[in-house]
C-alpha atoms as a PDB file:
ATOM      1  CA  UNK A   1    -182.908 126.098  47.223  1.00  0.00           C
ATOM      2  CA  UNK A   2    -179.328 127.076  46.283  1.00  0.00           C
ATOM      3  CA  UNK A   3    -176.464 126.640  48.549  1.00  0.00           C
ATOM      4  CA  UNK A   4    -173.040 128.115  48.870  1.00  0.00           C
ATOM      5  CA  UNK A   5    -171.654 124.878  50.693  1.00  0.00           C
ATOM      6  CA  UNK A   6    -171.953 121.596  49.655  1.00  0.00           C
ATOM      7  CA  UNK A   7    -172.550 119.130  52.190  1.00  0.00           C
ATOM      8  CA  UNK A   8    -170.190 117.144  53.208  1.00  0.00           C
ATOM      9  CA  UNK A   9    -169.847 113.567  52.037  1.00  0.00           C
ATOM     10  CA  UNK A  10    -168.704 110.636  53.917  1.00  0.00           C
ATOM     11  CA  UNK A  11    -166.143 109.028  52.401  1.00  0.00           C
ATOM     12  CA  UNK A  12    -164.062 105.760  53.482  1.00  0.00           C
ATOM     13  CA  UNK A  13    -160.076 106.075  53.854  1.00  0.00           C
ATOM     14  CA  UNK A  14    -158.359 102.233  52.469  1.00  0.00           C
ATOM     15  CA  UNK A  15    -156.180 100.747  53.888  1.00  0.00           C
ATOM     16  CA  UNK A  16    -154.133  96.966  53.295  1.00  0.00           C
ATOM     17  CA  UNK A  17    -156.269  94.674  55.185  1.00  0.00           C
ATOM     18  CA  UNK A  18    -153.922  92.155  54.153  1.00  0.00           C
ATOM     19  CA  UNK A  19    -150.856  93.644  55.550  1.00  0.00           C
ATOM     20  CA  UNK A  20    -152.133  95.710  58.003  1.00  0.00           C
ATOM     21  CA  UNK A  21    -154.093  95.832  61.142  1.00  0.00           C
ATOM     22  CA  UNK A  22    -156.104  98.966  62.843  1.00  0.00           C
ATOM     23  CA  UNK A  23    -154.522  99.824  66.427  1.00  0.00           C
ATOM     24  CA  UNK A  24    -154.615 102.674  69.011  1.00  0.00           C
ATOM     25  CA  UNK A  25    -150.963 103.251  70.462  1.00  0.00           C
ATOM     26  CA  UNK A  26    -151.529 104.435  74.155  1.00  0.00           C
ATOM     27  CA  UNK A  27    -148.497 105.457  76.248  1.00  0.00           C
ATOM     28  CA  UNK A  28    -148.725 104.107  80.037  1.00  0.00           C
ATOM     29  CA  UNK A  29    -146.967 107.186  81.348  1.00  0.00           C
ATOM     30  CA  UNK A  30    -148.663 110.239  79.932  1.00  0.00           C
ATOM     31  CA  UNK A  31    -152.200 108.662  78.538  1.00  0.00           C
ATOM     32  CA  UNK A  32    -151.991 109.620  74.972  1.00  0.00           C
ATOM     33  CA  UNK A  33    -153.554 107.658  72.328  1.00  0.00           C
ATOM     34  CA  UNK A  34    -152.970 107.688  68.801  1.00  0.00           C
ATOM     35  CA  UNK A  35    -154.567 105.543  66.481  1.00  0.00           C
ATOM     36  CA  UNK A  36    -152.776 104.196  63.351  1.00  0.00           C
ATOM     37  CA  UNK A  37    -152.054 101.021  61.298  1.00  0.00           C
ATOM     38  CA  UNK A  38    -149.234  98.709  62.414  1.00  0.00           C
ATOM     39  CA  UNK A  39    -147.910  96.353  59.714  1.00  0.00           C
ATOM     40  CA  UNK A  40    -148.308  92.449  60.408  1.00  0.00           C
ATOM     41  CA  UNK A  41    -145.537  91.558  59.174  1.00  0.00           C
ATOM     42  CA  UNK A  42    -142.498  94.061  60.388  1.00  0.00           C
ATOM     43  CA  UNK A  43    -144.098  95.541  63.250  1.00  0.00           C
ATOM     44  CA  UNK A  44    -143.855  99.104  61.759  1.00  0.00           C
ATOM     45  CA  UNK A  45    -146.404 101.411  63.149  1.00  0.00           C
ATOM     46  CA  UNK A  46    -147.546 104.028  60.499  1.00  0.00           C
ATOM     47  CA  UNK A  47    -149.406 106.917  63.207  1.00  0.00           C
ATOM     48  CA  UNK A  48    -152.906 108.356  61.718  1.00  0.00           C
ATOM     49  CA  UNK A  49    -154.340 110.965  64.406  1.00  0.00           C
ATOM     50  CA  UNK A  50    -154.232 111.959  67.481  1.00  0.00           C
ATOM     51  CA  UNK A  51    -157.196 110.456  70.002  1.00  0.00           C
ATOM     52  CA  UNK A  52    -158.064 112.801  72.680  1.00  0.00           C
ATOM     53  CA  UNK A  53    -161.495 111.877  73.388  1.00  0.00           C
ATOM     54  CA  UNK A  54    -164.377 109.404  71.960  1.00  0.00           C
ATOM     55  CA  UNK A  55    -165.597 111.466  69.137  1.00  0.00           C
ATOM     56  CA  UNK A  56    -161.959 111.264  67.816  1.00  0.00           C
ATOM     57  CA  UNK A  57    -161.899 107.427  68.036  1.00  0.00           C
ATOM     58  CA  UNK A  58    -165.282 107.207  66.191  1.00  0.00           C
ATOM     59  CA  UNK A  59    -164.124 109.240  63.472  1.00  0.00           C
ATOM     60  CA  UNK A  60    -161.195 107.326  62.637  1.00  0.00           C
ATOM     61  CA  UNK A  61    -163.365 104.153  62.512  1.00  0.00           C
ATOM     62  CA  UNK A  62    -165.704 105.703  60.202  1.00  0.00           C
ATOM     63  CA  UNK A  63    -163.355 107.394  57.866  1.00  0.00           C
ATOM     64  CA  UNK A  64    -161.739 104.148  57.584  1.00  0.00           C
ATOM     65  CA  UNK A  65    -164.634 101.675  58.030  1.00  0.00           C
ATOM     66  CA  UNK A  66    -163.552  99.697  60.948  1.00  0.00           C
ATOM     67  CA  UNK A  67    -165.457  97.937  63.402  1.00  0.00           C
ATOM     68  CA  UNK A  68    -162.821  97.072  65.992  1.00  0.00           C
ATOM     69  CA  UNK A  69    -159.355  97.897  66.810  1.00  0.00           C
ATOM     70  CA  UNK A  70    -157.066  96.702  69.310  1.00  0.00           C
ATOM     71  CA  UNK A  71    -154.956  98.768  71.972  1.00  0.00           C
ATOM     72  CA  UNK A  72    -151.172  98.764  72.565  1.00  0.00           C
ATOM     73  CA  UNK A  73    -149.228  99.578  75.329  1.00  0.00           C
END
């Protein structure tokens, strides 16, 4: 059978499991989350996407193949 698209393939984002850990940023006044990486050593938060519901979360976790992440305030 011949297709115009290709399908699409899942692959996994890296990131520095060394130096970095998975977190969710959520602001206590206006209920945004946005997950990202946050650097163990400085504290630096490095913002990924935006989370608006639990489809969003779950594709961040796959794209980057994590199984848990924590949640800031």
């Amino acid at each position: 059978m011949f297709r115009i698209f290709k399908a699409k393939e899942t692959k996994h984002l890296t990131y520095d499991k060394e130096k970095q850990k998975p977190v969710i940023r959520c602001s206590i006044c206006t209920g945004e989350q946005v997950a990202g990486f946050k650097d163990i050593r400085t504290g630096k938060f490095t913002d990924i996407m935006l989370i608006r519901n639990e489809k969003d979360l779950q594709d961040f976790k796959n794209m980057y193949g994590i199984t848990e992440i924590g949640k800031e305030f």
